[in-house]
Protein backbone atom coordinates (compact mmCIF):
# COMPACT_ATOMS: atom_id res chain seq x y z
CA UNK A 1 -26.86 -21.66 -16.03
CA UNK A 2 -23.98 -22.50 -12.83
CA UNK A 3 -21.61 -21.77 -15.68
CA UNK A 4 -22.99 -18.11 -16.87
CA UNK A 5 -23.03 -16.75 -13.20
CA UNK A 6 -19.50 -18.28 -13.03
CA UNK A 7 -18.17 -16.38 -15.70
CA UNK A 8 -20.62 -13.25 -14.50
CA UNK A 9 -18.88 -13.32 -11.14
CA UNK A 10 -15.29 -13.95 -12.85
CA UNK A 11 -15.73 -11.02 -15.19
CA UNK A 12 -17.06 -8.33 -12.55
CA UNK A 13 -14.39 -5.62 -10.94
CA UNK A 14 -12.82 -6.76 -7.78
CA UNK A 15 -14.12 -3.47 -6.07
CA UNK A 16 -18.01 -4.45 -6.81
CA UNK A 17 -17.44 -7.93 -5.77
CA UNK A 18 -16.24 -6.45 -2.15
CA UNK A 19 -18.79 -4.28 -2.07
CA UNK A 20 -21.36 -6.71 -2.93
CA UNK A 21 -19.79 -9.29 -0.44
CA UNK A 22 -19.75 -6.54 2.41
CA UNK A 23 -23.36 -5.31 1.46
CA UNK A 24 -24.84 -9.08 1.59
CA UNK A 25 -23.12 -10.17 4.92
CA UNK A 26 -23.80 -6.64 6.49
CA UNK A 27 -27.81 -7.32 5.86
CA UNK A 28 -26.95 -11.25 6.76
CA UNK A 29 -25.53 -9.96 10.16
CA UNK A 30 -28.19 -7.70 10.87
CA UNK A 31 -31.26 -9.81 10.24
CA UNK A 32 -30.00 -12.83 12.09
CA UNK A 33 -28.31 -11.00 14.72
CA UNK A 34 -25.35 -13.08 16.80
CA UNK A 35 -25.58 -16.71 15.44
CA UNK A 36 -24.32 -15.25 12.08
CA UNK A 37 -20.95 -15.97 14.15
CA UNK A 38 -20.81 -19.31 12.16
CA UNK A 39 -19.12 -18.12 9.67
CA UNK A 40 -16.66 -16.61 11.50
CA UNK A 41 -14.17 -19.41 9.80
CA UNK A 42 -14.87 -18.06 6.22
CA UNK A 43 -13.50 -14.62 7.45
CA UNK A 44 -10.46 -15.64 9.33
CA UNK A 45 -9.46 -17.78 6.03
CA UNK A 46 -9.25 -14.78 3.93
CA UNK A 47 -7.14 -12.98 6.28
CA UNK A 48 -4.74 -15.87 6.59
CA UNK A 49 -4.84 -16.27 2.71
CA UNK A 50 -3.45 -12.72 2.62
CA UNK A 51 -1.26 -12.77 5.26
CA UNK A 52 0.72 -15.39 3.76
CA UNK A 53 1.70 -13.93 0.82
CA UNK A 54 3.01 -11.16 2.16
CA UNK A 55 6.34 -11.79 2.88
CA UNK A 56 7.09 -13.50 -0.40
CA UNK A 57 5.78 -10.56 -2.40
CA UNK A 58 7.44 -8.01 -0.08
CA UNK A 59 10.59 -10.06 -0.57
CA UNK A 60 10.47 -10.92 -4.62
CA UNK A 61 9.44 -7.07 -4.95
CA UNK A 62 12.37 -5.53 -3.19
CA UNK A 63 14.92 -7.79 -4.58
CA UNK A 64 13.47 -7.51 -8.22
CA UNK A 65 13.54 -3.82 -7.73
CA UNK A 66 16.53 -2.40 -6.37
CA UNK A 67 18.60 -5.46 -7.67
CA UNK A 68 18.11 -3.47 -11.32
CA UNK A 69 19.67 -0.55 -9.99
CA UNK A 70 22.81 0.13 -11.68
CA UNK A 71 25.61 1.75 -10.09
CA UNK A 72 25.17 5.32 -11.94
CA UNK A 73 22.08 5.55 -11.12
CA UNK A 74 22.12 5.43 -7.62
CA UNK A 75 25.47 7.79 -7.03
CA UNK A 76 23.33 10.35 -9.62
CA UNK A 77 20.04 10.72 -7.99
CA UNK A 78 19.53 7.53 -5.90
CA UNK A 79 20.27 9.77 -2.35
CA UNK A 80 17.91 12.44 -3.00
CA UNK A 81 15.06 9.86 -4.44
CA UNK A 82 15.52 7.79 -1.29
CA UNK A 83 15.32 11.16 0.97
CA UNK A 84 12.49 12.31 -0.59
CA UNK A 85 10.59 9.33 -0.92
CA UNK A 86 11.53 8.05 2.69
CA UNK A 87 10.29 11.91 3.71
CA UNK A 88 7.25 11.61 1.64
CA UNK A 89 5.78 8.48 3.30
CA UNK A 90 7.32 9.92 6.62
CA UNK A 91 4.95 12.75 6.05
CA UNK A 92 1.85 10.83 4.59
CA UNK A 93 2.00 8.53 7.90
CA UNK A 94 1.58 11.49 10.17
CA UNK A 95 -1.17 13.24 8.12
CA UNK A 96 -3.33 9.80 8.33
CA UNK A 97 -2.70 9.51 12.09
CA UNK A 98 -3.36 12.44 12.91
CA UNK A 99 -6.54 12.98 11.04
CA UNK A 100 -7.42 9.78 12.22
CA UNK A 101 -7.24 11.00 16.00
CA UNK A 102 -8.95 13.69 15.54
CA UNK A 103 -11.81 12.39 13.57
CA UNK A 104 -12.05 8.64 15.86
CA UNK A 105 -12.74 6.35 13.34
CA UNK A 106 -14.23 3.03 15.43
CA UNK A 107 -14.89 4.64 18.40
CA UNK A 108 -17.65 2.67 20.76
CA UNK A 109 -18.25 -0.04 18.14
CA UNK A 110 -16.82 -3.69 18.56
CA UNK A 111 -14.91 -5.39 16.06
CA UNK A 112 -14.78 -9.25 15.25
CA UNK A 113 -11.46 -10.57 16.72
CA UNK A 114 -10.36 -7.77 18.76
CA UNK A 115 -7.99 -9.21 21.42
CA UNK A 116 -5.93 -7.32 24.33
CA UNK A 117 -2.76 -6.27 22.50
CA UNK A 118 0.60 -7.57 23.91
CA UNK A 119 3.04 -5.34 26.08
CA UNK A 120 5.12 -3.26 23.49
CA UNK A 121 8.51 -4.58 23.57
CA UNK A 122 11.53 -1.54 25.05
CA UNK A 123 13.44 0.20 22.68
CA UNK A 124 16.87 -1.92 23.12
CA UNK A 125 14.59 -5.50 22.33
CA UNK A 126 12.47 -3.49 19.85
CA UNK A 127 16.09 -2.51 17.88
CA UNK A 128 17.86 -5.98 18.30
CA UNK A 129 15.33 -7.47 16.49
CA UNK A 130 15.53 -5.66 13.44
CA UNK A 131 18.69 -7.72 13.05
CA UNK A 132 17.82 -11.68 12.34
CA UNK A 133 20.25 -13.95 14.02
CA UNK A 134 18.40 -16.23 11.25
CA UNK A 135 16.64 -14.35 8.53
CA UNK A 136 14.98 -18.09 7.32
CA UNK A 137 13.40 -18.21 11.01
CA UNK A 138 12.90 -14.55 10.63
CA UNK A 139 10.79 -15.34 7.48
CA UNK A 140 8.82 -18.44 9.13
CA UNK A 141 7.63 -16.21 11.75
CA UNK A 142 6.41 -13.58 9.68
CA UNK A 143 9.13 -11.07 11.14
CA UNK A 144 8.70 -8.28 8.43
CA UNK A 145 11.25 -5.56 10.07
CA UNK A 146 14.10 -8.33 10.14
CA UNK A 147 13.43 -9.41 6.55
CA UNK A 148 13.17 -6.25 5.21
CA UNK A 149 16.85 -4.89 6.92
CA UNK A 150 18.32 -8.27 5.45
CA UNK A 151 16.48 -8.37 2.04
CA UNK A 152 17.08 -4.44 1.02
CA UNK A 153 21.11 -5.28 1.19
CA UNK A 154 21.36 -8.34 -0.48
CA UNK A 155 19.25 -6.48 -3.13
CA UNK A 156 22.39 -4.21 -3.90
CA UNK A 157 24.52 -6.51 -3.37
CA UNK A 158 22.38 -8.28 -6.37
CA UNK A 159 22.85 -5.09 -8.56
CA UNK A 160 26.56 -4.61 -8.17
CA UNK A 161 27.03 -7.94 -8.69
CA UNK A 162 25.41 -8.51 -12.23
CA UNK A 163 27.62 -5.67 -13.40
CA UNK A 164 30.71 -7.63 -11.54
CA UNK A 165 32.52 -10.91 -13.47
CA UNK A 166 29.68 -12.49 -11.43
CA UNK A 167 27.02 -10.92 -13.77
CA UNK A 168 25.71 -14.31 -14.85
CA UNK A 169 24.87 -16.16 -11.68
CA UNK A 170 23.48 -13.00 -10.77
CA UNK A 171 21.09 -12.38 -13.02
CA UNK A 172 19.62 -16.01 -12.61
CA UNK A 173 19.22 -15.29 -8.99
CA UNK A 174 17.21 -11.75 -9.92
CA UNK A 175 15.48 -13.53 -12.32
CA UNK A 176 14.51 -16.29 -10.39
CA UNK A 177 13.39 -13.71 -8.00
CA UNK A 178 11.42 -12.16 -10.28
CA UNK A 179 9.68 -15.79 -10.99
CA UNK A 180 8.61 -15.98 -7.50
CA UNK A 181 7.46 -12.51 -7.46
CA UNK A 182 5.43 -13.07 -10.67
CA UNK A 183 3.97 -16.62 -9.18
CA UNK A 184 2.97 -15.33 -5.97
CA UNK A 185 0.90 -11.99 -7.65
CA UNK A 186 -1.06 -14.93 -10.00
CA UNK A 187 -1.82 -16.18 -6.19
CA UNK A 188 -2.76 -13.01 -5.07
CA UNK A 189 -5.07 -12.78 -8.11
CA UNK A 190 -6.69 -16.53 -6.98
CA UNK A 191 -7.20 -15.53 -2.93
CA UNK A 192 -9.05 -12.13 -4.93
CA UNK A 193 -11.80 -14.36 -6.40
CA UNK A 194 -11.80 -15.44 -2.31
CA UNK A 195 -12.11 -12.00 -1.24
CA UNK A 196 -16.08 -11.63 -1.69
CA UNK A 197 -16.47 -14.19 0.35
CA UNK A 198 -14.39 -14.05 3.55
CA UNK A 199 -15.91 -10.20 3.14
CA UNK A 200 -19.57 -11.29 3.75
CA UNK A 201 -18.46 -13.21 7.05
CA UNK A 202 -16.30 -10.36 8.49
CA UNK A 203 -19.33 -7.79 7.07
CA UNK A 204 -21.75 -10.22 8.91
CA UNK A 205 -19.82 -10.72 11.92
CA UNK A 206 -19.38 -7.31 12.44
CA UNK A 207 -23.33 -5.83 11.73
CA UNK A 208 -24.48 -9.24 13.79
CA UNK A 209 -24.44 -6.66 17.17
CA UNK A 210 -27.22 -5.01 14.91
CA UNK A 211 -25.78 -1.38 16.15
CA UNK A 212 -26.69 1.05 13.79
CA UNK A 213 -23.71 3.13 15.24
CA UNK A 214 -21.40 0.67 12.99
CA UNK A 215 -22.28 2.43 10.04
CA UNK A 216 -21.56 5.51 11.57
CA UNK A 217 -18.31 4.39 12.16
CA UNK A 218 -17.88 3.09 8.56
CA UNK A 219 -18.88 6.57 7.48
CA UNK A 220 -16.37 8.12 9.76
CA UNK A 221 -13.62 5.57 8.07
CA UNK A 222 -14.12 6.88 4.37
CA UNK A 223 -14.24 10.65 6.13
CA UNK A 224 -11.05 10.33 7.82
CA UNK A 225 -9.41 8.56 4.96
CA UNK A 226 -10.56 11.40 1.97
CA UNK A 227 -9.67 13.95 4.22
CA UNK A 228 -6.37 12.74 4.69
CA UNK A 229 -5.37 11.74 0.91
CA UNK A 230 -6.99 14.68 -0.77
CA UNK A 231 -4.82 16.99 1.60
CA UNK A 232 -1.87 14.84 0.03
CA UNK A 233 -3.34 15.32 -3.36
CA UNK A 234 -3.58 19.04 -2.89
CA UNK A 235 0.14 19.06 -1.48
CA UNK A 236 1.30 17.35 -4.04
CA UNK A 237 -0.02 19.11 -6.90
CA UNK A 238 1.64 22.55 -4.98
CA UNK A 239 4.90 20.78 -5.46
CA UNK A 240 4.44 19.97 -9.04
CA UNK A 241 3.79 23.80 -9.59
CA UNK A 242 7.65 23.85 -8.36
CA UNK A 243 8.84 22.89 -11.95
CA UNK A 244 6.00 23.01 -13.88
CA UNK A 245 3.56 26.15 -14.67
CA UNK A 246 0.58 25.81 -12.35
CA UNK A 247 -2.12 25.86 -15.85
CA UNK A 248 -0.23 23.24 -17.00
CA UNK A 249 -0.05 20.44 -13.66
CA UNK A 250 -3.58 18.56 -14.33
CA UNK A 251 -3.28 18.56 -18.10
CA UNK A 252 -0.02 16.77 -17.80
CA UNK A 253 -0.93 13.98 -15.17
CA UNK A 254 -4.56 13.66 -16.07
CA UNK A 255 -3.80 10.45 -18.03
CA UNK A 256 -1.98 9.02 -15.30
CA UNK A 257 -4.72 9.80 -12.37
CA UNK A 258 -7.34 8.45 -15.08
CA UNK A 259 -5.36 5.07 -15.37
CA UNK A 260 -4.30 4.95 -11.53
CA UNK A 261 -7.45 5.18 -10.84
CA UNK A 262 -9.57 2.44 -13.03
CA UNK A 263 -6.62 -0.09 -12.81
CA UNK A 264 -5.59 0.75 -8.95
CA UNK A 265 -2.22 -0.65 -9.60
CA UNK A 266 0.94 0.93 -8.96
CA UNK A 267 2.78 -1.26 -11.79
CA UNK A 268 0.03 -1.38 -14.11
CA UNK A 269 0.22 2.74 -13.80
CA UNK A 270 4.27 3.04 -14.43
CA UNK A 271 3.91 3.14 -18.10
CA UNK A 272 1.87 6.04 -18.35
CA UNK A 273 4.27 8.02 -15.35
CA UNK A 274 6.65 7.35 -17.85
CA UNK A 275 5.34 8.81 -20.33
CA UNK A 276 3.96 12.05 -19.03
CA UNK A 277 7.53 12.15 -16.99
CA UNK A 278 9.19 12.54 -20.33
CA UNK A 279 6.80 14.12 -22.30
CA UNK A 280 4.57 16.63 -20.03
CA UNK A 281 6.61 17.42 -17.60
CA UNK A 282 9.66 17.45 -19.10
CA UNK A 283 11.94 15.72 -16.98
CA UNK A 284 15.42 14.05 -17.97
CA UNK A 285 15.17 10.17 -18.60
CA UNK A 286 18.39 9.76 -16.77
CA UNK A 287 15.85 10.91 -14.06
CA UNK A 288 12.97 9.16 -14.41
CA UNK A 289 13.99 6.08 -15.43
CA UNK A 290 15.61 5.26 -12.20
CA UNK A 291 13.13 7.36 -9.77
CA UNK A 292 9.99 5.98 -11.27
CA UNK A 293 10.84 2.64 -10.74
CA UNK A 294 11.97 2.80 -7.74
CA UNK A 295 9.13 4.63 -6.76
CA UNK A 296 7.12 2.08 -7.28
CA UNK A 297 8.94 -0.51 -5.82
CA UNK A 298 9.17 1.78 -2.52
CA UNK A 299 6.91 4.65 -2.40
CA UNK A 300 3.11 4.70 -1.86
CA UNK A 301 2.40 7.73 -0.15
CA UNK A 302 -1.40 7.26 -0.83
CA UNK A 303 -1.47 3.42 0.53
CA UNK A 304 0.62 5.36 4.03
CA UNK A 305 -2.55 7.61 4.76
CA UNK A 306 -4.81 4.20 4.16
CA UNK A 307 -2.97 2.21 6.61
CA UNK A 308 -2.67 5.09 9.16
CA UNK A 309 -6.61 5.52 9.34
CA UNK A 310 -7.16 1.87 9.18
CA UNK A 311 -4.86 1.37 12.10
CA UNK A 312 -6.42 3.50 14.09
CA UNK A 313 -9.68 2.73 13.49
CA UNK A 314 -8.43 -0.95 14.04
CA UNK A 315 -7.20 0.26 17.53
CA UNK A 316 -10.60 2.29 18.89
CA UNK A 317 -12.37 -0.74 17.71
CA UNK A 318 -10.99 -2.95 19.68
CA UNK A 319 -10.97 -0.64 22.78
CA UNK A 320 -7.02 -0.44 22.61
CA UNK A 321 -5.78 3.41 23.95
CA UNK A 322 -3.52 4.63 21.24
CA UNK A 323 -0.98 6.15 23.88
CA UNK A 324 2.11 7.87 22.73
CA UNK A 325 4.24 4.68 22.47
CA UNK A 326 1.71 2.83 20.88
CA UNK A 327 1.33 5.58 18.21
CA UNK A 328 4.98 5.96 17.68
CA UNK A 329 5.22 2.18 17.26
CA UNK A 330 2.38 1.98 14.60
CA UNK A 331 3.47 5.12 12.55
CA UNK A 332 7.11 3.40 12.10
CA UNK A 333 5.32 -0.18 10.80
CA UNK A 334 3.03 2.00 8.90
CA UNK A 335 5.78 3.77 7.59
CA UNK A 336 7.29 0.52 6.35
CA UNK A 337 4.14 -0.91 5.23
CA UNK A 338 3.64 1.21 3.00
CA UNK A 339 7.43 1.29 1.86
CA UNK A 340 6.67 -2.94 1.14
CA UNK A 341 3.59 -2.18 -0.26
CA UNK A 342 3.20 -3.93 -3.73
CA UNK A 343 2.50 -2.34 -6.85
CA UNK A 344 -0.56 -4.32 -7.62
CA UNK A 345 -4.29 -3.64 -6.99
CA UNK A 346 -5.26 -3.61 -3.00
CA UNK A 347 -1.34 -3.91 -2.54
CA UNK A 348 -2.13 -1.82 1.10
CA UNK A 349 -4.60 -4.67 1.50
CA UNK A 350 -1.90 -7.09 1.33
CA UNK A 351 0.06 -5.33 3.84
CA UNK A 352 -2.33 -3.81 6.65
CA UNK A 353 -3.20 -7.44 8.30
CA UNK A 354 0.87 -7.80 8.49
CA UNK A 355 1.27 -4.17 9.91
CA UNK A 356 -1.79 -4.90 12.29
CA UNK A 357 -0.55 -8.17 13.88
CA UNK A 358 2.68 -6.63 14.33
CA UNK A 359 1.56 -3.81 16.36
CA UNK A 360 -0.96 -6.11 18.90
CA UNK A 361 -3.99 -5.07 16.95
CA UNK A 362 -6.73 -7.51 15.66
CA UNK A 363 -5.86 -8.10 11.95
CA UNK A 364 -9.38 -9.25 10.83
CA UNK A 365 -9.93 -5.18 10.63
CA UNK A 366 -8.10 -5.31 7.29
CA UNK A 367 -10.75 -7.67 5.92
CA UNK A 368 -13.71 -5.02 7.21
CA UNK A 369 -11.70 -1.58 6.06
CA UNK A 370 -11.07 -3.90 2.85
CA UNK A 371 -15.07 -3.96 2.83
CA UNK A 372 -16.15 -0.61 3.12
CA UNK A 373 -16.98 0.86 -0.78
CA UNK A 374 -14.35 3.29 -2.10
CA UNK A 375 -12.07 3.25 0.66
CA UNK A 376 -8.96 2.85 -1.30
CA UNK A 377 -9.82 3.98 -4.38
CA UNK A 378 -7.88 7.13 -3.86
CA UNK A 379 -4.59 5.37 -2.82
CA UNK A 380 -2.87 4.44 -6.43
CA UNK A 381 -3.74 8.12 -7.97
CA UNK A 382 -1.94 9.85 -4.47
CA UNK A 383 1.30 7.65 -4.77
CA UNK A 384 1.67 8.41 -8.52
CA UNK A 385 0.60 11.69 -7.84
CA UNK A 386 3.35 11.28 -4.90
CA UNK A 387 5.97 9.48 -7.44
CA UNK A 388 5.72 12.01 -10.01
CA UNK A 389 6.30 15.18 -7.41
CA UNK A 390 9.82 13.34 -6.20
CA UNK A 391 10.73 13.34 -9.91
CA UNK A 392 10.08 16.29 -10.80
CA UNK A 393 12.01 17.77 -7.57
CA UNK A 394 15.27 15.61 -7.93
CA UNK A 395 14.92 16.58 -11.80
CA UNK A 396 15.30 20.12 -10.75
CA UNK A 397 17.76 19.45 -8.01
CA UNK A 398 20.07 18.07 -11.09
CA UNK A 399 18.97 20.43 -13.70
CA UNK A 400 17.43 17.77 -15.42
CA UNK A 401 14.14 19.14 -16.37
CA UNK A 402 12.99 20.72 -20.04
CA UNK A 403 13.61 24.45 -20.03
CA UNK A 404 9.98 24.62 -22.01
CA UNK A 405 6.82 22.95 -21.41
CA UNK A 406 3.88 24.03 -23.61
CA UNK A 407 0.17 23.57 -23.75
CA UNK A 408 0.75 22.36 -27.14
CA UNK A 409 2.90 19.82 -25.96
CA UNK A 410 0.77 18.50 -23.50
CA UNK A 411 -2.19 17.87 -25.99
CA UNK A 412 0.10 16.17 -28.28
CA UNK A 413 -0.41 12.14 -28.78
């Protein structure tokens, strides 16, 4: 019998395990009221599970993915994908904050681990740290900005060299890379099975008050993060229209919104951008094969809006006032957050207790946003939406893109 619900529990979608976690501690906390607090343990553990593996995912991902950029490729279109792509997420960032401050997501309610932020460092301490004196301290601290200006380099440097005499040790450092990225994403999978859990103690923790304004709040969460990705979404199917005739934009990345959606992976997605990239909209593969990619390794424009809202939602919460500096400061580590992102299924989950701890706010708000049903469902369709519009646009900028695109075309298998 132990083993049927076993293999029951295995076998169910991560996104109705959450929400079955986050229902049962949410009635837990509000029948039994503060002493639910017990399990306050069980939620902190899955917050330090995924905070962990951050940096080594962050780190195997970039150097896996830029370290297969050949040399081509980046003179040809690599300085208009990283323009756009940097712009995109730019651009995403600001739409979540600022439909986040208008709407107030957390307002009045009190979160679980909400602490009085630290003084935000000036603007000469803030920039000498983005340069580690010792990138392997910079890693044990959990220093993402530092690690990410050292690791992005070395990442070329990777890629020129395996087309260099030095080609061979090269590739076995991107490949052992690559090892580590694949073993830490089978660890991601393991702290997943976790999840449900340290979900019911940070759903209990937080319902324990018994405030029925919390699910108000909650409600005010999802509001302020639709509103802010479906504006993306809208934007970005505008810019499709750019290259492609406007009856013709949902046909050809239907399959792909269908797929990012149900799998809610970035990478597990690719294959099918791929495909309509080449064969519904047209686009050179000279293109595409390097933008996609690298899209994926560096833009989430979807996952940007997520972590916006959630930051700010982390902030009122706690009672923290978002001032002007503190805004600036969390739309540049949201900005890079979602940059790191990884390409695999509540990737922004990965990355929003990082980008919380490093601006001063309380980081066990990623395991309640991580809670609420549905919240993130809409990240994975807006950054292929968001990967597929950059194509497109360098396509055109190099003339790369099909001179005819038919509605036959697009129905064909």
């Amino acid at each position: 019998m132990s083993g049927t619900w076993l293999r029951r529990y295995l076998g169910a979608p991560m996104g109705g395990r959450l929400a079955a976690g986050f229902a049962l501690g949410a009635l837990t906390g509000a029948l039994i009221g503060p002493p639910v607090t017990v399990v306050r343990p069980l939620g902190d553990l899955l917050v330090r599970l995924l905070t962990v593996l951050v940096l080594p995912i962050v780190v195997c991902t970039i150097v896996t993915g830029l370290g297969a950029i050949t040399p081509e490729a980046l003179r040809r279109v690599g300085a208009r994908s990283v323009a756009l792509y940097a712009g995109a997420s730019a651009a995403a960032t600001a739409l979540g904050l600022a439909v986040a401050l208008l709407l107030r997501p957390g307002a009045g309610m009190t979160l679980p681990g909400a602490h009085a932020p630290p003084l935000a460092p000036p603007p000469g301490s803030f920039l000498d740290a983005l340069v580690p004196a010792n990138v392997v301290a910079a890693l044990a601290e959990g220093q993402l900005l530092p690690v990410m200006v050292f690791t992005v380099p070395f990442a070329l440097a990777i890629a020129r060299l395996r087309r260099s005499g030095a080609a061979r040790q090269a590739d076995t450092v991107h490949a052992f890379f690559d090892g580590c990225g694949r073993a830490s994403h089978v660890m991601l999978e393991g702290v997943m099975y976790y999840a449900p859990i340290g979900t019911f103690a940070l759903a209990a923790m937080t319902f324990a008050p018994r405030d029925g304004r919390v699910l108000a709040q909650f409600a005010t969460v999802l509001l302020a993060i639709y509103v802010a990705e479906s504006t993306l979404c809208a934007a970005l199917l505008l810019l499709l229209t750019v290259s492609v005739p406007p009856r013709s934009v949902i046909p050809a990345v239907r399959d792909v919104l269908v797929t990012a959606f149900a799998t809610g992976s970035s990478a597990a997605t690719l294959p099918m951008e791929l495909e309509a990239a080449e064969r519904r909209l047209g686009v050179d593969r000279r293109v595409f094969a390097f933008t996609l990619p690298l899209g994926v390794a560096v833009s989430k424009v979807g996952s940007a809006a997520y972590l916006a809202v959630a930051c700010v939602f982390a902030a009122n919460a706690a009672g923290i006032a978002l001032v002007p500096g503190r805004v600036a400061l969390i739309g540049a580590l949201v900005w890079v957050g979602s940059v790191m992102t990884p390409p695999v299924g509540l990737g922004a989950l990965v990355v929003l207790g990082f980008v919380l701890s490093q601006a001063g706010l309380p980081a066990a708000a990623a395991g309640v946003v991580a809670a609420i049903p549905f919240a993130g469902r809409l990240n994975t369709p807006v950054n292929s939406l968001g990967r597929l519009a950059t194509t497109t646009l360098v396509a055109r900028a190099t003339e790369s893109v099909g001179a005819q695109i038919t509605v036959g075309a697009l129905d064909a298998p």
